[in-house]
C-alpha atoms as a PDB file:
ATOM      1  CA  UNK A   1      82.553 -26.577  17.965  1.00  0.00           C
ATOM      2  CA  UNK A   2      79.809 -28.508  16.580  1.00  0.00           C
ATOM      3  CA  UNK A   3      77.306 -26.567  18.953  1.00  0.00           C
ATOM      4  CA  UNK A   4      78.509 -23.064  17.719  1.00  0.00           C
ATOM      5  CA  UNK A   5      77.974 -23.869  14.126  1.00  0.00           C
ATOM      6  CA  UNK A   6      74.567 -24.585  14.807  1.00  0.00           C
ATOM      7  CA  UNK A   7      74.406 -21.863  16.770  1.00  0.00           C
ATOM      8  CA  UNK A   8      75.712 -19.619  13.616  1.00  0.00           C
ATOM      9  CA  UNK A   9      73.684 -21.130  11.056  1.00  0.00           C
ATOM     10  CA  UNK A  10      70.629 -21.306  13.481  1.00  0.00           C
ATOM     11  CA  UNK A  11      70.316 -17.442  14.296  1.00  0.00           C
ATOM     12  CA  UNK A  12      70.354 -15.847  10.874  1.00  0.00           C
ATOM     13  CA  UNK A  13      67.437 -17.886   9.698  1.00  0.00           C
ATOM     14  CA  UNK A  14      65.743 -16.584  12.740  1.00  0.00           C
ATOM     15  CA  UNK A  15      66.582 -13.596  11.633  1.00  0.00           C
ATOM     16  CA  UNK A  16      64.887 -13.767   8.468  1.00  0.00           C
ATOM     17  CA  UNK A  17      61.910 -15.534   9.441  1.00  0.00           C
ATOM     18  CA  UNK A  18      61.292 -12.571  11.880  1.00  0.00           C
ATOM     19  CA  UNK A  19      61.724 -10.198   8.423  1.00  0.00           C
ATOM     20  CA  UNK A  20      59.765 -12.325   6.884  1.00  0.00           C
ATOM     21  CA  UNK A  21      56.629 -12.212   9.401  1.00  0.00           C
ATOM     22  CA  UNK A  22      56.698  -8.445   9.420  1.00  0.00           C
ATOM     23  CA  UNK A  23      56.821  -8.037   6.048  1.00  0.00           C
ATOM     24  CA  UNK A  24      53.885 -10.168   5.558  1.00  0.00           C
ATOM     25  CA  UNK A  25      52.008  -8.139   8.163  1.00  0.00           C
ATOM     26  CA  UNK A  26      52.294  -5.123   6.730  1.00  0.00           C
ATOM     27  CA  UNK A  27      51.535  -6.565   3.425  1.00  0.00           C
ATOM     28  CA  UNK A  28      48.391  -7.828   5.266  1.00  0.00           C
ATOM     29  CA  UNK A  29      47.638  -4.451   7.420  1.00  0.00           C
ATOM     30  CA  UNK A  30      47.957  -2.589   3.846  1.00  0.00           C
ATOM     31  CA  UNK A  31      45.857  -5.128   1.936  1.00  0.00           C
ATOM     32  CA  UNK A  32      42.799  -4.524   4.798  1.00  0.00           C
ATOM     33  CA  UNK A  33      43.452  -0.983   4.528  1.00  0.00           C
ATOM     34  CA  UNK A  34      42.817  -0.691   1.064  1.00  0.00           C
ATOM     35  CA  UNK A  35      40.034  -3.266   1.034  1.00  0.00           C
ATOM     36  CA  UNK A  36      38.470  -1.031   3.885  1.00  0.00           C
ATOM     37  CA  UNK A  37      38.783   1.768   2.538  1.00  0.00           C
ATOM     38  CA  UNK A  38      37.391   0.325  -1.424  1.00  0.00           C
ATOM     39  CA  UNK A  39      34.178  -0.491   0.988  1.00  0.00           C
ATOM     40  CA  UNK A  40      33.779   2.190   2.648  1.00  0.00           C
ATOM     41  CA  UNK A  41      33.693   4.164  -1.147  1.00  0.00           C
ATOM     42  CA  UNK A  42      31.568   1.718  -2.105  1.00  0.00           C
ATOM     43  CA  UNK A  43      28.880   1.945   0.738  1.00  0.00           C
ATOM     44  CA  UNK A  44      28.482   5.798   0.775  1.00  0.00           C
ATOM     45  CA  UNK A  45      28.327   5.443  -3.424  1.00  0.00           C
ATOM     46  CA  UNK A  46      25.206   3.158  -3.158  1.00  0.00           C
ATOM     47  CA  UNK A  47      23.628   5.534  -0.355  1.00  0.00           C
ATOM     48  CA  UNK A  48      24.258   8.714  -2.301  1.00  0.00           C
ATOM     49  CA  UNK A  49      23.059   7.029  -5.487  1.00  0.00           C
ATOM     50  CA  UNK A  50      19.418   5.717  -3.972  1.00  0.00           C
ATOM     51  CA  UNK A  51      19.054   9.169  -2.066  1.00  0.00           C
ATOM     52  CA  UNK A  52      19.271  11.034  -5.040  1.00  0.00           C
ATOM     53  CA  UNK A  53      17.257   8.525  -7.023  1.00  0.00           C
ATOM     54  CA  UNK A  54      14.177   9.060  -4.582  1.00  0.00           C
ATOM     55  CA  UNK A  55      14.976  13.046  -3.731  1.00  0.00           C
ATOM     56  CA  UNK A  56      12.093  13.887  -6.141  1.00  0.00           C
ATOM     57  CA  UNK A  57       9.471  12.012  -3.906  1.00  0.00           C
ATOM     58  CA  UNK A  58      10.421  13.123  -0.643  1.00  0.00           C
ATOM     59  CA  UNK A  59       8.526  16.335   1.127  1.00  0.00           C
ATOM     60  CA  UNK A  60       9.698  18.353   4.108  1.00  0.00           C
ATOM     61  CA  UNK A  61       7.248  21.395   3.305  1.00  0.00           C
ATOM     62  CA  UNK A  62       3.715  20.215   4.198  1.00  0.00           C
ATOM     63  CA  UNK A  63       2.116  23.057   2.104  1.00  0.00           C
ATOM     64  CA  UNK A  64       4.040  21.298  -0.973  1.00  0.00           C
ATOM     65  CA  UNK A  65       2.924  18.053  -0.166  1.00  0.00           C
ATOM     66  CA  UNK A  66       0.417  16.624  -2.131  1.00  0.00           C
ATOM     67  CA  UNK A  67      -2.959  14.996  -1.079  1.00  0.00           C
ATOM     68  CA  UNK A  68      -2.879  10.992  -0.771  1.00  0.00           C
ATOM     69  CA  UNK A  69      -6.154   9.206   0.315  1.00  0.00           C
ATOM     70  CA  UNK A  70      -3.434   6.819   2.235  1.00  0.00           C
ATOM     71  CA  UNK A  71      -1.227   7.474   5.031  1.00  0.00           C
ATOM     72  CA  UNK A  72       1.554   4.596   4.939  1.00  0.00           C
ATOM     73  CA  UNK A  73       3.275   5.071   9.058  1.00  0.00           C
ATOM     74  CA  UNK A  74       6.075   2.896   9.524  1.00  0.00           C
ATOM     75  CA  UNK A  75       6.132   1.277  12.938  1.00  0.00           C
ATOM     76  CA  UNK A  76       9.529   1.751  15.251  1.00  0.00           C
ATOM     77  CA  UNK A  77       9.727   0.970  18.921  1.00  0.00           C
ATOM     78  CA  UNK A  78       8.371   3.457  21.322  1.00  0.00           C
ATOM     79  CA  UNK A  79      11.331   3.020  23.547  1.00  0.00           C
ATOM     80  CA  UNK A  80      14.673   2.678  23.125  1.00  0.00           C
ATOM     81  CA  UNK A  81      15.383   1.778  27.614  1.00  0.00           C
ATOM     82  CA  UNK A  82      13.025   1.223  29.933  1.00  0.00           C
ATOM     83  CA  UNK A  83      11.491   4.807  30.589  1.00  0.00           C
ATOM     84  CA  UNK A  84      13.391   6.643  28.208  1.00  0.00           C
ATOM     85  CA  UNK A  85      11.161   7.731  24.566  1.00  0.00           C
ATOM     86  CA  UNK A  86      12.720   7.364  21.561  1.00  0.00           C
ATOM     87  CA  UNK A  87      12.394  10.790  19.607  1.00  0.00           C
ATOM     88  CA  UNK A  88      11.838   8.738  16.231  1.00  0.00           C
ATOM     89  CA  UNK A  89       8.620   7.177  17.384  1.00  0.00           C
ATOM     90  CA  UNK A  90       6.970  10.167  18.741  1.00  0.00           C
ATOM     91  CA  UNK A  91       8.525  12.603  15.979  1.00  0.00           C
ATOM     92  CA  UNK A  92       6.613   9.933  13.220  1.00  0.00           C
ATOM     93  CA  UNK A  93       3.193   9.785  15.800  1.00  0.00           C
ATOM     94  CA  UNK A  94       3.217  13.725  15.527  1.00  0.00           C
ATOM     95  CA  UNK A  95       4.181  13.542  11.995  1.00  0.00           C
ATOM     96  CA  UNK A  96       1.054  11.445  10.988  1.00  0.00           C
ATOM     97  CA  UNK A  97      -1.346  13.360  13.453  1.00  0.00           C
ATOM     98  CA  UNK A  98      -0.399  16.456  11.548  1.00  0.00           C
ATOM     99  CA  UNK A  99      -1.467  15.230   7.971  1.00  0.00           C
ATOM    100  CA  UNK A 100      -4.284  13.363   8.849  1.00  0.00           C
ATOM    101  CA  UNK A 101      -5.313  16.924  10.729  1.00  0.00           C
ATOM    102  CA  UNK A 102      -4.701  19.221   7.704  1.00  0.00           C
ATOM    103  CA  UNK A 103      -6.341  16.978   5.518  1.00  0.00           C
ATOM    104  CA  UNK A 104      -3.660  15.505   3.495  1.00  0.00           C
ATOM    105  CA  UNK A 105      -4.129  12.196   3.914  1.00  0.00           C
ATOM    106  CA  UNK A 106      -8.155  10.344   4.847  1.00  0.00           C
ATOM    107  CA  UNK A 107      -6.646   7.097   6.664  1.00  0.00           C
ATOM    108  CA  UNK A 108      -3.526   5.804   8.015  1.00  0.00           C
ATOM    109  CA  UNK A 109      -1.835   2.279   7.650  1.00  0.00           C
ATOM    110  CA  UNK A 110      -0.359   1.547  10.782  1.00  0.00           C
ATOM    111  CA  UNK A 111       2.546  -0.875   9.800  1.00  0.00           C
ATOM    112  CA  UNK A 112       5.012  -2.693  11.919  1.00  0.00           C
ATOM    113  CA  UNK A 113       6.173  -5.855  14.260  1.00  0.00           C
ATOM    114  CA  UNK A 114       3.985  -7.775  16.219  1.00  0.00           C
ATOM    115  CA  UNK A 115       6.339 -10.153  17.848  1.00  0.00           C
ATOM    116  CA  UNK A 116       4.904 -10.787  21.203  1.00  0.00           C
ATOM    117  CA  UNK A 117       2.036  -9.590  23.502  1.00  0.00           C
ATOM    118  CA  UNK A 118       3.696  -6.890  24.926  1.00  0.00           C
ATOM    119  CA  UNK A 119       5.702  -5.592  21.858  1.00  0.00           C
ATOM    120  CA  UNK A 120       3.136  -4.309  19.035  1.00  0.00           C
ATOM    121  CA  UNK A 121       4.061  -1.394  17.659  1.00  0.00           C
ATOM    122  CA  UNK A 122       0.819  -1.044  15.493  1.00  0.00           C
ATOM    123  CA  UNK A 123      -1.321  -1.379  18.217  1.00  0.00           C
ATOM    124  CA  UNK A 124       0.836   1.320  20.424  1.00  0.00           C
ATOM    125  CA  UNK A 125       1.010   3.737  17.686  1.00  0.00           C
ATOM    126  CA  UNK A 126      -3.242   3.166  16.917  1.00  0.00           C
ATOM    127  CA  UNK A 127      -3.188   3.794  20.961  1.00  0.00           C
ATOM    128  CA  UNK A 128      -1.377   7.155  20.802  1.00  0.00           C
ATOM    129  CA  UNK A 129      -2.782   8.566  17.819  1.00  0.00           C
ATOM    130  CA  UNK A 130      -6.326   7.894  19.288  1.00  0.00           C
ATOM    131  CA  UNK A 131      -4.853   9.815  22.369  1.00  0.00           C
ATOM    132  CA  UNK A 132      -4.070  12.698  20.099  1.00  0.00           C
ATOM    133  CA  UNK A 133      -8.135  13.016  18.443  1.00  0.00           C
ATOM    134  CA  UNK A 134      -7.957  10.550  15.856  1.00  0.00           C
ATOM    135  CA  UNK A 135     -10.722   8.185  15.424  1.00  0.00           C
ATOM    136  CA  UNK A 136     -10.422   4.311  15.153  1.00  0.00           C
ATOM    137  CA  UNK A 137     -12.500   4.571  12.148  1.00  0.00           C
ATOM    138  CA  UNK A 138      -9.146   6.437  10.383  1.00  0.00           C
ATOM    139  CA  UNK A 139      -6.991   4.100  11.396  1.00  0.00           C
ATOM    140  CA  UNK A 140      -6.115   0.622  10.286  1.00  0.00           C
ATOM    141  CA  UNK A 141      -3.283  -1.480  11.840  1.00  0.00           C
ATOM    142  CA  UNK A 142      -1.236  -4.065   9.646  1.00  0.00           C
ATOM    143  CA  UNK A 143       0.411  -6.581  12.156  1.00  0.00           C
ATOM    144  CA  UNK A 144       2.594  -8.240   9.916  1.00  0.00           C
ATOM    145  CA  UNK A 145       4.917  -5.365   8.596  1.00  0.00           C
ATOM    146  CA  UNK A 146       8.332  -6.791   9.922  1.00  0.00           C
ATOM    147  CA  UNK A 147      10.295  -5.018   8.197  1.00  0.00           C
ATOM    148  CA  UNK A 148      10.057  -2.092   5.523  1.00  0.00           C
ATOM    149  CA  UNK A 149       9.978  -4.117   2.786  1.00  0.00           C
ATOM    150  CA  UNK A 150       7.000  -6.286   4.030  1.00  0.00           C
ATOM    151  CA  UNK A 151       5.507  -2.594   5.004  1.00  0.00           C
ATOM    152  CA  UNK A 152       5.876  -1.414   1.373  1.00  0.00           C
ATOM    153  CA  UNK A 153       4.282  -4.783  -0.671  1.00  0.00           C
ATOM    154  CA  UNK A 154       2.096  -5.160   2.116  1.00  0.00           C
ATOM    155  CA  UNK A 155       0.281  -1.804   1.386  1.00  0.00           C
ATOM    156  CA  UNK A 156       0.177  -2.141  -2.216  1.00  0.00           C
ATOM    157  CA  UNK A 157      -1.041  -6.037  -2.402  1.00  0.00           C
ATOM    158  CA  UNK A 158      -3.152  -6.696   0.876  1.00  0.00           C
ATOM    159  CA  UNK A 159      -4.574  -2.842   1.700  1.00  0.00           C
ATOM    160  CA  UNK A 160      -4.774  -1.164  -1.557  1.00  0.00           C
ATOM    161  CA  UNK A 161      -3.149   1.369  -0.600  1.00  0.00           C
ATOM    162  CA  UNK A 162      -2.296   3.643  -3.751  1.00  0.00           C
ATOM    163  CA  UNK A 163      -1.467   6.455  -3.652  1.00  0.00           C
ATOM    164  CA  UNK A 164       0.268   6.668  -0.504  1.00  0.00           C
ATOM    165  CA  UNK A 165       2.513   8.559   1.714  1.00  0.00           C
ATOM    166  CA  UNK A 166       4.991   7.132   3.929  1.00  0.00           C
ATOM    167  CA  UNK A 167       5.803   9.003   7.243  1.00  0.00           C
ATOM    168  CA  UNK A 168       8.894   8.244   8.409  1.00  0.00           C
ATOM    169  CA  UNK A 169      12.605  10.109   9.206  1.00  0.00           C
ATOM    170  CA  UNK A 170      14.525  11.257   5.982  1.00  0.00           C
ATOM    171  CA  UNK A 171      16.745   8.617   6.122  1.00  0.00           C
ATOM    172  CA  UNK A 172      14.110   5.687   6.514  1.00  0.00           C
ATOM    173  CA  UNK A 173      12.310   7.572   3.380  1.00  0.00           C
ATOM    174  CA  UNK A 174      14.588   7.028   0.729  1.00  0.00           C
ATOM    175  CA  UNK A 175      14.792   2.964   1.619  1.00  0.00           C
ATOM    176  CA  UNK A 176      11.159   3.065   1.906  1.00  0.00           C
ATOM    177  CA  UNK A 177      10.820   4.808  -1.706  1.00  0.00           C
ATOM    178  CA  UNK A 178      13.839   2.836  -3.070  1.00  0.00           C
ATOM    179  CA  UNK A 179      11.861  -0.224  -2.661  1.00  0.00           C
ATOM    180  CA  UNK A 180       8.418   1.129  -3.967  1.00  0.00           C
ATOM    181  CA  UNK A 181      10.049   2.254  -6.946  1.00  0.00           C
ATOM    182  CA  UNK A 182      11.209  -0.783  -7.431  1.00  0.00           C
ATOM    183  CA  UNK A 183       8.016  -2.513  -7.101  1.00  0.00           C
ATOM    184  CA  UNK A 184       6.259  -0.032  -9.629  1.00  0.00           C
ATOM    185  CA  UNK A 185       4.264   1.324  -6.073  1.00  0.00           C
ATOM    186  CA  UNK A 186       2.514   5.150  -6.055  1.00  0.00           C
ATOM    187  CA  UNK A 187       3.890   6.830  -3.147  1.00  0.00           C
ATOM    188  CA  UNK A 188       5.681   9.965  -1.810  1.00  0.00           C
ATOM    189  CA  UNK A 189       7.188  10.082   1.355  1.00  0.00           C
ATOM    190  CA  UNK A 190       6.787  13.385   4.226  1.00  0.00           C
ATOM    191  CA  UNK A 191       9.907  13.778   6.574  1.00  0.00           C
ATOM    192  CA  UNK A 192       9.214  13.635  10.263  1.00  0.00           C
ATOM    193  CA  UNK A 193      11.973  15.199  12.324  1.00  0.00           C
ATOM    194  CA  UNK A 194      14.735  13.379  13.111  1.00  0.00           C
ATOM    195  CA  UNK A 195      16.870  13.574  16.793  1.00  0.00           C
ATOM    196  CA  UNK A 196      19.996  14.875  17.334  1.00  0.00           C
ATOM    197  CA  UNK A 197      21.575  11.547  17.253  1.00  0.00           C
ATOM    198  CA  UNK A 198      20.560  10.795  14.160  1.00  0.00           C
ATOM    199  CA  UNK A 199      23.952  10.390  12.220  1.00  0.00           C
ATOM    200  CA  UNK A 200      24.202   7.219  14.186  1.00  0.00           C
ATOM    201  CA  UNK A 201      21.258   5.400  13.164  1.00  0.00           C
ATOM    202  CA  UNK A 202      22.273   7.006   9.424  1.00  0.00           C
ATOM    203  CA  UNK A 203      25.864   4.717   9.544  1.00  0.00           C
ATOM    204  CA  UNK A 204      23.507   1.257  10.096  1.00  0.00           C
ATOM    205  CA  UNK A 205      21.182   2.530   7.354  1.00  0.00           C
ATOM    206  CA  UNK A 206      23.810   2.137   5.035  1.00  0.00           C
ATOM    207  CA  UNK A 207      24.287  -1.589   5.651  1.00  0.00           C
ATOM    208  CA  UNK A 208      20.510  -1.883   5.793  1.00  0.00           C
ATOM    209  CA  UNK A 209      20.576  -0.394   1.980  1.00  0.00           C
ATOM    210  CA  UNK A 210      23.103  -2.969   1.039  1.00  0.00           C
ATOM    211  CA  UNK A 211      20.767  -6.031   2.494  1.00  0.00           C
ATOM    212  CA  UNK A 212      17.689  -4.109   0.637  1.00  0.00           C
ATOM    213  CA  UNK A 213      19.651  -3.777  -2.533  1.00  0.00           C
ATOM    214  CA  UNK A 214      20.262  -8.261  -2.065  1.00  0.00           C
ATOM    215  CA  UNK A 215      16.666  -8.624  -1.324  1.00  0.00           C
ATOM    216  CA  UNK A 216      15.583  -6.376  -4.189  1.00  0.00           C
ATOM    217  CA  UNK A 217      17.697  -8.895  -6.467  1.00  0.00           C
ATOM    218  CA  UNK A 218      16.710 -11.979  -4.927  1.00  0.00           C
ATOM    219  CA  UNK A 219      13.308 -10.890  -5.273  1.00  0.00           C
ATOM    220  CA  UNK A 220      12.340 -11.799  -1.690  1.00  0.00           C
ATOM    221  CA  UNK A 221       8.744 -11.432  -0.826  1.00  0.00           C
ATOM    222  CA  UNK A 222       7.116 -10.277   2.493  1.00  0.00           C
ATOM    223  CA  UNK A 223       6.926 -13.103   5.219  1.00  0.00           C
ATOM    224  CA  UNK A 224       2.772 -12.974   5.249  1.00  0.00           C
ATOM    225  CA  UNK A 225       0.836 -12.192   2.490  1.00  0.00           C
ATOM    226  CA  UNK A 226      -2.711 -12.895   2.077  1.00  0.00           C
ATOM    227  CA  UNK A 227      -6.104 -12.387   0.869  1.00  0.00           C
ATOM    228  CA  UNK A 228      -6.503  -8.360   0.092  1.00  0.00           C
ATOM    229  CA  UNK A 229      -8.242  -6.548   2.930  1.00  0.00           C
ATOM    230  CA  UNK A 230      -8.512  -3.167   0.882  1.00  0.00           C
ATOM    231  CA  UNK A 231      -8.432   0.194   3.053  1.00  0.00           C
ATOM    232  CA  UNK A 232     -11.598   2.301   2.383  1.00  0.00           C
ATOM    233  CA  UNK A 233     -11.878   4.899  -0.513  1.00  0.00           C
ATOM    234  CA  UNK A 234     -10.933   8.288  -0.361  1.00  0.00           C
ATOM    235  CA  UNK A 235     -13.654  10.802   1.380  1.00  0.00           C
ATOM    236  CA  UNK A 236     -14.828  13.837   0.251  1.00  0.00           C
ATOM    237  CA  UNK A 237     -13.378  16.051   2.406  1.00  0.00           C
ATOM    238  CA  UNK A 238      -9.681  15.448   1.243  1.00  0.00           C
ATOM    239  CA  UNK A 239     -11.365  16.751  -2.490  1.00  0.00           C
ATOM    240  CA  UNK A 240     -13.131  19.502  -0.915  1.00  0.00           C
ATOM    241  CA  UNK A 241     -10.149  20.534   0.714  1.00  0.00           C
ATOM    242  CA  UNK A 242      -8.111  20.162  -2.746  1.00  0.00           C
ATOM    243  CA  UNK A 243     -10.621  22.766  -3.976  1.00  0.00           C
ATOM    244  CA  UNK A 244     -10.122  25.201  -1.337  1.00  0.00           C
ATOM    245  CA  UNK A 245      -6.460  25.703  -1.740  1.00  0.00           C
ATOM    246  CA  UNK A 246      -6.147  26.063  -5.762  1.00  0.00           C
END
């Protein structure tokens, strides 16, 4: 007797404590869902909010683009495998060749990592453009653009380099123009074409806009800064060829 008693005061408590745990799961499973879904809101707010802040700066139509003495191009890795291109490098290599070529910009500010020997994306991009007719004396490499942001200050504070216009995809644009704005920086930015798979690399450029907007607020400088090495001033051709198309 004493054993079923336990038995029946054992089992509905069981019973509950199973209730309980669901209950508390779903609460939990509803409480992510909504927390999800309240970030998700919020991240494609703060991307729509800095693309249309910057849409006014941004050029797709070379014949609307205006002249800049300076060509900011922001470095990206030539490869994304072993053999295989990736389409964003060599769309932003033709991108620059093709402004420098009709004249819209006089040099070029080839910005980006320099981590080891073998990986230096200014010096491959200097190589390539050099391979398509462009003269060393054009270009001038910046080793120490790590990221965007370092790209951006960089160009203002070490190179001189106002006005400007970034070459990069659409979506690397408006971050790049975000954080000129922000830093009271000249510049425009011209669209190079952007791959198919795109919309992939446009979901991680959300979270990169959320660690820009931190850095923005935190004020975070570029890792090397230094004495100014300013670029050269404009030629006359670029005004010459102002004069020919009014």
């Amino acid at each position: 007797m004493p054993s079923l008693i336990s038995r029946t005061i054992t089992l509905p408590a069981a019973k509950v404590r199973s209730i309980l745990a669901i209950f508390s799961l779903k609460r939990f499973i509803g409480i992510l869902a909504i927390g999800s879904t309240a970030f998700i809101v919020l991240l494609t707010a703060i991307d729509q909010m800095i693309a249309y802040y910057v849409k006014d700066a941004i050029y797709t139509d070379l014949s609307r683009l205006p002249y800049r003495p300076y060509g900011l191009l922001l470095g990206t890795s030539k490869y994304v495998a072993k053999g295989t291109p990736n389409t964003f490098y060599t769309n932003r290599i033709y991108a620059a060749d093709t402004l420098f070529k009709r004249q819209k910009i006089d040099y070029l500010l080839l910005s980006g990592d320099n981590r080891t020997l073998q990986y230096n994306e200014p010096r491959t991009m200097a190589r390539d453009l050099r391979k398509l007719g462009i003269s060393d004396e054009f270009l001038f490499p910046d080793y120490a653009g790590f990221r965007t942001l370092d790209s951006i200050i960089r160009a203002k504070e070490i190179f001189r380099a106002e006005p400007m216009t970034i070459i990069t995809q659409r979506f690397h644009c408006e971050r790049a123009l975000f954080i000129a704005k922000y830093h009271y920086i000249d510049a425009v930015c011209f669209v190079a074409d952007s791959p198919y798979s795109a919309s992939v690399t446009r979901v991680r450029e959300s979270f990169a806009r959320i660690l820009m907007l931190w850095e923005l607020f935190r004020e975070k400088r570029p890792h090397f800064l230094g004495s100014p090495e300013p670029l050269p001033p404009p030629i006359q051709r670029a005004t010459l060829s102002q004069s020919s198309e009014q």
